[in-house]
PDB file of N, CA and C in Angstrom:
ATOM      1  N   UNK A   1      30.406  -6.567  22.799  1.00  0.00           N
ATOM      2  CA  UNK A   1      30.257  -6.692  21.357  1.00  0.00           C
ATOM      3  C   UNK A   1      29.276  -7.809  21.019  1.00  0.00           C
ATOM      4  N   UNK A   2      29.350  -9.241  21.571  1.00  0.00           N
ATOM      5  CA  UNK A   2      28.247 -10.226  21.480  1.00  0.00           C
ATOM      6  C   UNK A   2      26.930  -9.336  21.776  1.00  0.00           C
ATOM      7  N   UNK A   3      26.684  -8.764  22.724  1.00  0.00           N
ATOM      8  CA  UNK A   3      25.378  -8.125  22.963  1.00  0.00           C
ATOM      9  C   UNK A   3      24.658  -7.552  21.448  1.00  0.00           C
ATOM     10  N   UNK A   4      25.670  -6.338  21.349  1.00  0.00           N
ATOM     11  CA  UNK A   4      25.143  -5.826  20.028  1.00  0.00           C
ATOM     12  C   UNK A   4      24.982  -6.494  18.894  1.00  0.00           C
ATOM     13  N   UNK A   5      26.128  -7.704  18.443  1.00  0.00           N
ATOM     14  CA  UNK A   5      25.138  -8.368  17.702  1.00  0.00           C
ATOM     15  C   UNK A   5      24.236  -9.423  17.753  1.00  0.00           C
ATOM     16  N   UNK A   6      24.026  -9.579  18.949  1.00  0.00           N
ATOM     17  CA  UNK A   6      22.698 -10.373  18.734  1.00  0.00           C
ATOM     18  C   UNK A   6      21.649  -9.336  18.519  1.00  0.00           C
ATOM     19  N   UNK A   7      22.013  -8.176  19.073  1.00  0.00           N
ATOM     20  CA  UNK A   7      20.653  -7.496  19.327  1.00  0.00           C
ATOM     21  C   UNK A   7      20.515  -6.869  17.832  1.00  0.00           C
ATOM     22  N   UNK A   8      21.268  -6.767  17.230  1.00  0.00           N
ATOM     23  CA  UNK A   8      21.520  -6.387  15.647  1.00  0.00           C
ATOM     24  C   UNK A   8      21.165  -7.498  14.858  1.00  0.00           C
ATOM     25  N   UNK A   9      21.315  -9.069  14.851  1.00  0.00           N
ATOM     26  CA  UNK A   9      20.733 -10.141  14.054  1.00  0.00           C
ATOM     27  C   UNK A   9      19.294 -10.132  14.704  1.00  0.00           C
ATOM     28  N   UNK A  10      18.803  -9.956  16.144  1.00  0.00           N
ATOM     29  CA  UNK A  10      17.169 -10.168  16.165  1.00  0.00           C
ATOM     30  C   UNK A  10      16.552  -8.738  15.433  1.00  0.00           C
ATOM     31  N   UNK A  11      17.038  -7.550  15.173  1.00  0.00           N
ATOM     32  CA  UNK A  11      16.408  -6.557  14.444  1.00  0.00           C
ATOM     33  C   UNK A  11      16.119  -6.838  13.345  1.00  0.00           C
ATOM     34  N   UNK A  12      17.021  -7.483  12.617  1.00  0.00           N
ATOM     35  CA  UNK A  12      17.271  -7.766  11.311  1.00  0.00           C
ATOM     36  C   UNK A  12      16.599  -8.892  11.299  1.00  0.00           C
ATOM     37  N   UNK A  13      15.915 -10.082  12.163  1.00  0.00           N
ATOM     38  CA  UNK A  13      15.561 -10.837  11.683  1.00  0.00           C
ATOM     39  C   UNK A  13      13.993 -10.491  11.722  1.00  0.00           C
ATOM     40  N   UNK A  14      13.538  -9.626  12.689  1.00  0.00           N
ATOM     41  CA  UNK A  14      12.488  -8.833  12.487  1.00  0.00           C
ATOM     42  C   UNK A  14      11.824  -7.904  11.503  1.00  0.00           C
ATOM     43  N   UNK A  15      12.928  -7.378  11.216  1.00  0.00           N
ATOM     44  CA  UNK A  15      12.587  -6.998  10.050  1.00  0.00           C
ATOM     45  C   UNK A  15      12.181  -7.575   8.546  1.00  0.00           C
ATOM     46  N   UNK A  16      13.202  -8.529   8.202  1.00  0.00           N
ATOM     47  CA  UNK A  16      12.649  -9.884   7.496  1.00  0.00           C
ATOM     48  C   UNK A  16      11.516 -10.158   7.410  1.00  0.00           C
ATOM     49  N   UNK A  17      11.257 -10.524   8.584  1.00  0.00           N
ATOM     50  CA  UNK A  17       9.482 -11.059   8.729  1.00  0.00           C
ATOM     51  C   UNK A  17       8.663 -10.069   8.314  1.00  0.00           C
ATOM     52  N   UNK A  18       8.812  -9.174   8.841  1.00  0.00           N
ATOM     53  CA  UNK A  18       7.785  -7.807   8.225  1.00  0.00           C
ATOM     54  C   UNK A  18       8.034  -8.018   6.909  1.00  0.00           C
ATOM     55  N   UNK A  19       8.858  -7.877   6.031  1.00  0.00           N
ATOM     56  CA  UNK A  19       8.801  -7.821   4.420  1.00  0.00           C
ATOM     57  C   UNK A  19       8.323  -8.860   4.092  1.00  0.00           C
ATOM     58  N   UNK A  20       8.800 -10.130   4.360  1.00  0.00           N
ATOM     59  CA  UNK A  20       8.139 -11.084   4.137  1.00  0.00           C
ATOM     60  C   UNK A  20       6.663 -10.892   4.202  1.00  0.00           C
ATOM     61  N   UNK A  21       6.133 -11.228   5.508  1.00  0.00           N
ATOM     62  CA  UNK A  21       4.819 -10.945   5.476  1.00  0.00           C
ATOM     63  C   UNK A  21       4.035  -9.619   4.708  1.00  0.00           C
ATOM     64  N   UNK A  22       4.729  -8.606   4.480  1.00  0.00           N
ATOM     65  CA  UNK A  22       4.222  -7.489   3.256  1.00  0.00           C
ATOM     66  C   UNK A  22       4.303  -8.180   1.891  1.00  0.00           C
ATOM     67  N   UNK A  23       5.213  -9.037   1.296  1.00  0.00           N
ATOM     68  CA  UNK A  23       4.841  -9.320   0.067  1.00  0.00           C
ATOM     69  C   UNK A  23       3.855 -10.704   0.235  1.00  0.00           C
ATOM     70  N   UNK A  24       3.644 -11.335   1.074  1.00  0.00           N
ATOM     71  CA  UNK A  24       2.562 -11.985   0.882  1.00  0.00           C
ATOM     72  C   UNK A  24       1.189 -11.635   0.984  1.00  0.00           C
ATOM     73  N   UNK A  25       1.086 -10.655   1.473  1.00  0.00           N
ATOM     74  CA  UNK A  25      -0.404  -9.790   1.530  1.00  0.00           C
ATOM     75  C   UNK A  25      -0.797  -9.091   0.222  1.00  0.00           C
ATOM     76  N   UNK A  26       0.513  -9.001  -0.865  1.00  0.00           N
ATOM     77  CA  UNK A  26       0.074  -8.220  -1.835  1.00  0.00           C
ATOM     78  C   UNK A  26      -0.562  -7.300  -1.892  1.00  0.00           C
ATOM     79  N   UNK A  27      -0.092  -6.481  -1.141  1.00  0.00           N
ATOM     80  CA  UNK A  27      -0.342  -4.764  -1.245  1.00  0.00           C
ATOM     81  C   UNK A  27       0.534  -3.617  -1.517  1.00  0.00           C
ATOM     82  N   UNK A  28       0.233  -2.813  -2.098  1.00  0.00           N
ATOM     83  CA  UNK A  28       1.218  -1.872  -2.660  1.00  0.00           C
ATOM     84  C   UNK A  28       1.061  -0.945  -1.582  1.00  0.00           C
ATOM     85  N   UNK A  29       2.599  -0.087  -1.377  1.00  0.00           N
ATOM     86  CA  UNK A  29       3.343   0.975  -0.352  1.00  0.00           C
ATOM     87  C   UNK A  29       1.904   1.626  -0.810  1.00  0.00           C
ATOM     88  N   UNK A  30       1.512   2.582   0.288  1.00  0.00           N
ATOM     89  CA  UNK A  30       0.216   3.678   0.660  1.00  0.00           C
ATOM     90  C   UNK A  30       0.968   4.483   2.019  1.00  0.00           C
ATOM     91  N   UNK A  31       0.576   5.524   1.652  1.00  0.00           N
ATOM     92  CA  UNK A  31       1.178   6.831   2.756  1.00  0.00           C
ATOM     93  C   UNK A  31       0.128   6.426   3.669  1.00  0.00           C
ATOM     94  N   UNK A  32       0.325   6.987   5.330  1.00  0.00           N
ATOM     95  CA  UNK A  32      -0.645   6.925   6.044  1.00  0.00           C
ATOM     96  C   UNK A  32      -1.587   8.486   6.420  1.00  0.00           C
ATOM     97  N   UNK A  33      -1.187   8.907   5.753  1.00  0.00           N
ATOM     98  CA  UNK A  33      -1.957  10.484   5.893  1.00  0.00           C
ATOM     99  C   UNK A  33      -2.511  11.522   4.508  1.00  0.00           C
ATOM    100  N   UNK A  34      -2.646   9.978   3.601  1.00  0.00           N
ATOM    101  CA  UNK A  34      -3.497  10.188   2.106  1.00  0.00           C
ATOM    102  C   UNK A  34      -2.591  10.716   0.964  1.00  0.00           C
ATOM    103  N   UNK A  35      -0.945  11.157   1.504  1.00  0.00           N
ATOM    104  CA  UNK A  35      -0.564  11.463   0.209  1.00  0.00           C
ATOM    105  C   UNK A  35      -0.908  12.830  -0.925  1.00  0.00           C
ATOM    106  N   UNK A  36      -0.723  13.263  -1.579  1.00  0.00           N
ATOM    107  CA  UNK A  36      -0.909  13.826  -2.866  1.00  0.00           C
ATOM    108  C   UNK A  36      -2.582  13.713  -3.054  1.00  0.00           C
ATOM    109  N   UNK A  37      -2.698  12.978  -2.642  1.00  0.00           N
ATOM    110  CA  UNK A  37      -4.861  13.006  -2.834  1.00  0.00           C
ATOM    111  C   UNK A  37      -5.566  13.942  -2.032  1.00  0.00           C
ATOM    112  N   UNK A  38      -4.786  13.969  -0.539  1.00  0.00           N
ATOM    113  CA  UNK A  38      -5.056  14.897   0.845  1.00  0.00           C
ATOM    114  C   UNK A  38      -5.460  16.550   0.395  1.00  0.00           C
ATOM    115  N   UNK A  39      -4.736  16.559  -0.713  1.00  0.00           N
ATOM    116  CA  UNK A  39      -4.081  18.440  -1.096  1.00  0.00           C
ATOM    117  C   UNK A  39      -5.152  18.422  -2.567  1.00  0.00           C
ATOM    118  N   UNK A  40      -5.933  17.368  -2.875  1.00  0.00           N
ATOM    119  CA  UNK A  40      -6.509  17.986  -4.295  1.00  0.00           C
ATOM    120  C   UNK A  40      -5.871  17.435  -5.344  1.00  0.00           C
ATOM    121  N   UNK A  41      -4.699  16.591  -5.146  1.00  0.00           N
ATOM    122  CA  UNK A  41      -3.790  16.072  -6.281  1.00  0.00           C
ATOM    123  C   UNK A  41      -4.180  14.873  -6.866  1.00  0.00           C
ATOM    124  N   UNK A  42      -4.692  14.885  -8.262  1.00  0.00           N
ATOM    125  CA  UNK A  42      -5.431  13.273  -8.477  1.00  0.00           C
ATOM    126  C   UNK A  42      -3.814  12.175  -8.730  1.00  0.00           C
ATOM    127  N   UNK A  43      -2.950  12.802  -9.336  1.00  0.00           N
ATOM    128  CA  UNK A  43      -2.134  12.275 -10.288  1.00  0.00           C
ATOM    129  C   UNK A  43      -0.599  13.112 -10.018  1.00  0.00           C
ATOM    130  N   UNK A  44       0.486  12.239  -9.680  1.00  0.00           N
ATOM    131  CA  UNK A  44       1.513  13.376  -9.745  1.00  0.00           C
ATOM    132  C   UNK A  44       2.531  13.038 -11.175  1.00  0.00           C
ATOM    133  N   UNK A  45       1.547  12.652 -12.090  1.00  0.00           N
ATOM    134  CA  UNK A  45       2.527  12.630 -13.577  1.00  0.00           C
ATOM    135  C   UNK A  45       1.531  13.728 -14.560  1.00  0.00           C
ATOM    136  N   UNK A  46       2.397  14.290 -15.846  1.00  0.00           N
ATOM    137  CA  UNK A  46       1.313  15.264 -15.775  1.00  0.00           C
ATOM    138  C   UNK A  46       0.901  14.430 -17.378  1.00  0.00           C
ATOM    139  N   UNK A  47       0.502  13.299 -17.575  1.00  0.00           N
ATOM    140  CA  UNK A  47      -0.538  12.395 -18.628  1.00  0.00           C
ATOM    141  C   UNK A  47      -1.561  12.427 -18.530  1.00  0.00           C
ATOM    142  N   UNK A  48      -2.436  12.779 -19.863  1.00  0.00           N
ATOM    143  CA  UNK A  48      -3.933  12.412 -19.597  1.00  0.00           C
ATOM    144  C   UNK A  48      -4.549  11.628 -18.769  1.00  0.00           C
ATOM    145  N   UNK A  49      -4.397  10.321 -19.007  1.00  0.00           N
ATOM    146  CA  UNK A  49      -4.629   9.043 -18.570  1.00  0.00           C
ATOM    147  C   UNK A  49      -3.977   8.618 -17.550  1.00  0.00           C
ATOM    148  N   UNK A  50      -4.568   7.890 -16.059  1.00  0.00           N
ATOM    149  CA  UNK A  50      -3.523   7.010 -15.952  1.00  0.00           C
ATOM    150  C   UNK A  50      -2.829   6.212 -16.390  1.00  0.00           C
ATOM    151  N   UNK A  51      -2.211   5.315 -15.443  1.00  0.00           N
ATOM    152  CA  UNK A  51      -1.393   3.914 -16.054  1.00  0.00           C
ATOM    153  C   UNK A  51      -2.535   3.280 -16.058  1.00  0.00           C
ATOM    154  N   UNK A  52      -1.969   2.068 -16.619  1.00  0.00           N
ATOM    155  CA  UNK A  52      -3.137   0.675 -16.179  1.00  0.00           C
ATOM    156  C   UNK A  52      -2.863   0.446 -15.105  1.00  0.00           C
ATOM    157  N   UNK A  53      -1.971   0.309 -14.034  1.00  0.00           N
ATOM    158  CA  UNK A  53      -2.043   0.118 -13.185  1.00  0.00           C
ATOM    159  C   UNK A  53      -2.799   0.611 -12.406  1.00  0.00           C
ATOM    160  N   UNK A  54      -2.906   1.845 -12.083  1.00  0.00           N
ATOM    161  CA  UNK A  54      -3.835   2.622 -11.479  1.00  0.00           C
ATOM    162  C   UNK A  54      -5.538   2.506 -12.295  1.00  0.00           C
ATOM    163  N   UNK A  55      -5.261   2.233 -13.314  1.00  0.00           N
ATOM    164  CA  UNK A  55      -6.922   2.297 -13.728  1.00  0.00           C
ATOM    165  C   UNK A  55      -7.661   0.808 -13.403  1.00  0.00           C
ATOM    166  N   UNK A  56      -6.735  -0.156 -13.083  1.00  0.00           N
ATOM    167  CA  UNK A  56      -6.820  -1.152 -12.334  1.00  0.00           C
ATOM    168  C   UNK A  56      -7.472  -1.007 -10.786  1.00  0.00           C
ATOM    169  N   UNK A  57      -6.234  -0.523 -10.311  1.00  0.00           N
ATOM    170  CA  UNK A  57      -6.888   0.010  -9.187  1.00  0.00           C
ATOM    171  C   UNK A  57      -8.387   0.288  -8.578  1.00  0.00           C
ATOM    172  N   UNK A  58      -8.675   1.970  -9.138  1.00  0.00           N
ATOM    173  CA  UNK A  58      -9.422   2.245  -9.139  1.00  0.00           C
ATOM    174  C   UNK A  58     -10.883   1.418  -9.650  1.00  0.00           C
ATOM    175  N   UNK A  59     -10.710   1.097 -10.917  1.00  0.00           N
ATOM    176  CA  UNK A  59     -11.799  -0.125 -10.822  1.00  0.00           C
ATOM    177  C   UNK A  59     -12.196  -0.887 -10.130  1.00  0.00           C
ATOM    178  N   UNK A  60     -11.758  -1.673  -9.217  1.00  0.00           N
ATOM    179  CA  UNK A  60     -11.294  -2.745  -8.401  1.00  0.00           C
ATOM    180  C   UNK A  60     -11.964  -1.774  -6.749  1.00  0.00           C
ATOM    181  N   UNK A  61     -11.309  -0.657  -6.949  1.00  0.00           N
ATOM    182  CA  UNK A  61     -11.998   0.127  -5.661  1.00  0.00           C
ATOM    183  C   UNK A  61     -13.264   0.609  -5.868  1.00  0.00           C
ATOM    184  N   UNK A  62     -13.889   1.082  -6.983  1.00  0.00           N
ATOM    185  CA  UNK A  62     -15.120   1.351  -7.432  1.00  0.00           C
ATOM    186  C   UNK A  62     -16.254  -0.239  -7.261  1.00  0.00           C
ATOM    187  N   UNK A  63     -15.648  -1.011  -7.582  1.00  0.00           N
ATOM    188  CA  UNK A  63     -16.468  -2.376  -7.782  1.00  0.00           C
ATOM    189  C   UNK A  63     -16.748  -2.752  -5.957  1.00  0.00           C
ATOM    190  N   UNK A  64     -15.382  -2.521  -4.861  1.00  0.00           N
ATOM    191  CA  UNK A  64     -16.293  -2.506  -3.852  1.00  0.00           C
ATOM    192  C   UNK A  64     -16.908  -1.926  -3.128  1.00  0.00           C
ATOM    193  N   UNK A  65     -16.912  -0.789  -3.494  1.00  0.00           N
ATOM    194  CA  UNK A  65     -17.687   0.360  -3.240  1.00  0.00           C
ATOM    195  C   UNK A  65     -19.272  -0.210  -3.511  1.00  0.00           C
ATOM    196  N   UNK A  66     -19.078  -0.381  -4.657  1.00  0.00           N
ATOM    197  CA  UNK A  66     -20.682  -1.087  -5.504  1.00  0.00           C
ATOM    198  C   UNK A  66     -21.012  -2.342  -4.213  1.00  0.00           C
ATOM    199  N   UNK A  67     -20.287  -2.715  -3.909  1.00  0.00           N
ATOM    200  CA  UNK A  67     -20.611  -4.416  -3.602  1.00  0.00           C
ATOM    201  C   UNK A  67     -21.040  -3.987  -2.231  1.00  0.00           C
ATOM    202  N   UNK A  68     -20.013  -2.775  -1.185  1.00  0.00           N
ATOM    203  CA  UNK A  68     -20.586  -2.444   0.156  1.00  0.00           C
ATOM    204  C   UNK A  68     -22.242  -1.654  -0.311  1.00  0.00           C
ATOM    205  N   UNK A  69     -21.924  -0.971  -0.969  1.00  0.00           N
ATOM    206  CA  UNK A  69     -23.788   0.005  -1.294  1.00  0.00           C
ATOM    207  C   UNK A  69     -24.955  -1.218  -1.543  1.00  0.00           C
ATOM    208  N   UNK A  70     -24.588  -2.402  -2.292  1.00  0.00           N
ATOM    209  CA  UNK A  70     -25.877  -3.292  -2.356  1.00  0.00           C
ATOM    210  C   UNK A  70     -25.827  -4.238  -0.700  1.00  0.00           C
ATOM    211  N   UNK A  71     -25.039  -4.380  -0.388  1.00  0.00           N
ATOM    212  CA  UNK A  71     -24.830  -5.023   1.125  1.00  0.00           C
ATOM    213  C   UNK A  71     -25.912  -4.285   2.247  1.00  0.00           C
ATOM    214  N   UNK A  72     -26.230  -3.230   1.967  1.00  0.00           N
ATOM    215  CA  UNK A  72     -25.823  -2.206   2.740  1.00  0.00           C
ATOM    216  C   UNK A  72     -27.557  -2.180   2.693  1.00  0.00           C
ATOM    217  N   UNK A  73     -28.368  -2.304   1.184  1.00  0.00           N
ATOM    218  CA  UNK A  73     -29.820  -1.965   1.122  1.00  0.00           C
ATOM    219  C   UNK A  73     -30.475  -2.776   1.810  1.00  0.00           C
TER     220      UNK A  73
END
């Protein structure tokens, strides 16, 4: 029984660290195989507009897009 929980508090303390270190990187959850974008899907709410959040985003991804293309001449 000692075995398992140590080996159950070092999982758990591993795991910790991973979250930890995810909210200090400040990045938001992303699928690894593109998600809803993969299939043609811009948006899975059915609103004109995005959120701001997302129009955030995207700005922010457009701007380094811009910044790699002048790097780049």
């Amino acid at each position: 029984m000692t075995m398992f929980l140590v080996t159950l508090g070092f999982f758990l303390l591993v795991v910790a660290a991973m979250a930890v270190g995810y909210i200090f990187q400040h990045k938001t959850l992303a699928g690894s195989c593109g998600g809803l974008g993969s299939v043609g899907i811009d948006k899975a709410c059915n609103c004109d507009n995005p959120c701001e959040k997302r129009q955030e985003r995207e700005r922010q991804a457009s701007l380094k897009e811009n910044q790699i293309d002048i790097k780049n001449i």
